[in-house]
Protein backbone atom coordinates (compact mmCIF):
# COMPACT_ATOMS: atom_id res chain seq x y z
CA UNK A 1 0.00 0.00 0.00
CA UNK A 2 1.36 3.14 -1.30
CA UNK A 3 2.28 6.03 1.62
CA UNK A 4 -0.59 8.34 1.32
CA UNK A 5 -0.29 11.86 2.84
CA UNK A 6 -3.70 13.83 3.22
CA UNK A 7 -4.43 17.22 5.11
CA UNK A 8 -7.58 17.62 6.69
CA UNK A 9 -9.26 21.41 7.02
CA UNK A 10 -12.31 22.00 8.97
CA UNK A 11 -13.85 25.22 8.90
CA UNK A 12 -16.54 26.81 10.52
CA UNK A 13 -17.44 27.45 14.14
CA UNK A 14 -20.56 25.24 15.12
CA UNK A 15 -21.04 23.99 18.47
CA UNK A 16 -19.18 21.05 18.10
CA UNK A 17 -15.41 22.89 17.57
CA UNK A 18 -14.04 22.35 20.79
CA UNK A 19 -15.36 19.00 20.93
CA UNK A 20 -13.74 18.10 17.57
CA UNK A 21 -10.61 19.85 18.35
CA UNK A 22 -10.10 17.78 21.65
CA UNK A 23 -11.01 14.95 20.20
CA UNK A 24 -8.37 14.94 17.46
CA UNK A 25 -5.68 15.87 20.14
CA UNK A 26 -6.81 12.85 22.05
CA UNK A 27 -6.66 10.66 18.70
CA UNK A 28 -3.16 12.47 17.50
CA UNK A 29 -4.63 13.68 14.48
CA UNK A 30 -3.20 16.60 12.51
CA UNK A 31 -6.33 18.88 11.67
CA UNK A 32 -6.27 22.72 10.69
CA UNK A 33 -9.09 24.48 12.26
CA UNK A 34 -9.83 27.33 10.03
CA UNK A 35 -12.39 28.90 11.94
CA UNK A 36 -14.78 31.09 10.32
CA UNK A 37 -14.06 31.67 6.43
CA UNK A 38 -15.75 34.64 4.36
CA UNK A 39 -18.14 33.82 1.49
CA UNK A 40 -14.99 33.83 -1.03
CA UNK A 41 -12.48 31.75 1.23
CA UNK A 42 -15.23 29.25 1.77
CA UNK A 43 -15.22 28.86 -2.41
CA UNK A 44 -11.76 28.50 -2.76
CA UNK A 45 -11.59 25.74 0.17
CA UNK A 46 -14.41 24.11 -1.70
CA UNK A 47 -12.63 24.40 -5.45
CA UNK A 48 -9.56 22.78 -4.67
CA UNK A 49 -10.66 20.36 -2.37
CA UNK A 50 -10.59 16.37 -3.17
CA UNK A 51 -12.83 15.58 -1.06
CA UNK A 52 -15.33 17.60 0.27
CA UNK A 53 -18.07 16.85 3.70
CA UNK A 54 -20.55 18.94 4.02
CA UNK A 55 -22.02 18.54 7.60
CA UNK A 56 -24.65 21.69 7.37
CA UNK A 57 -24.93 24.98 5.64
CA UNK A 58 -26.77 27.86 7.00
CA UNK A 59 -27.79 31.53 4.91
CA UNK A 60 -28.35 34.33 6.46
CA UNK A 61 -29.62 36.77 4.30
């Protein structure tokens, strides 16, 4: 099985953060919490990402 390196990004700041951010200290898992994005940094995250999970998505207009 080939080596395979992968970065994982979460952004946003939900109610879960902490929790996650715990959690992947507890598991030794790299993860870059981005935080809050704007509208344009959110597109660009999503355009050259691989893979993409979507947990929710909320508009305020």
């Amino acid at each position: 099985m080939k080596n395979i390196q992968a970065r994982l990004v979460v952004l946003g700041e939900g109610e879960d953060k902490n929790r996650f951010e715990e959690l992947a200290k507890k598991l030794g898992v790299r993860v870059e919490f981005r935080g809050k994005v704007s509208d344009n940094e959110l597109k660009d995250w999503m355009r050259k990402a691989r893979v993409l999970v979507l947990l929710t998505c909320t508009i305020q207009t």
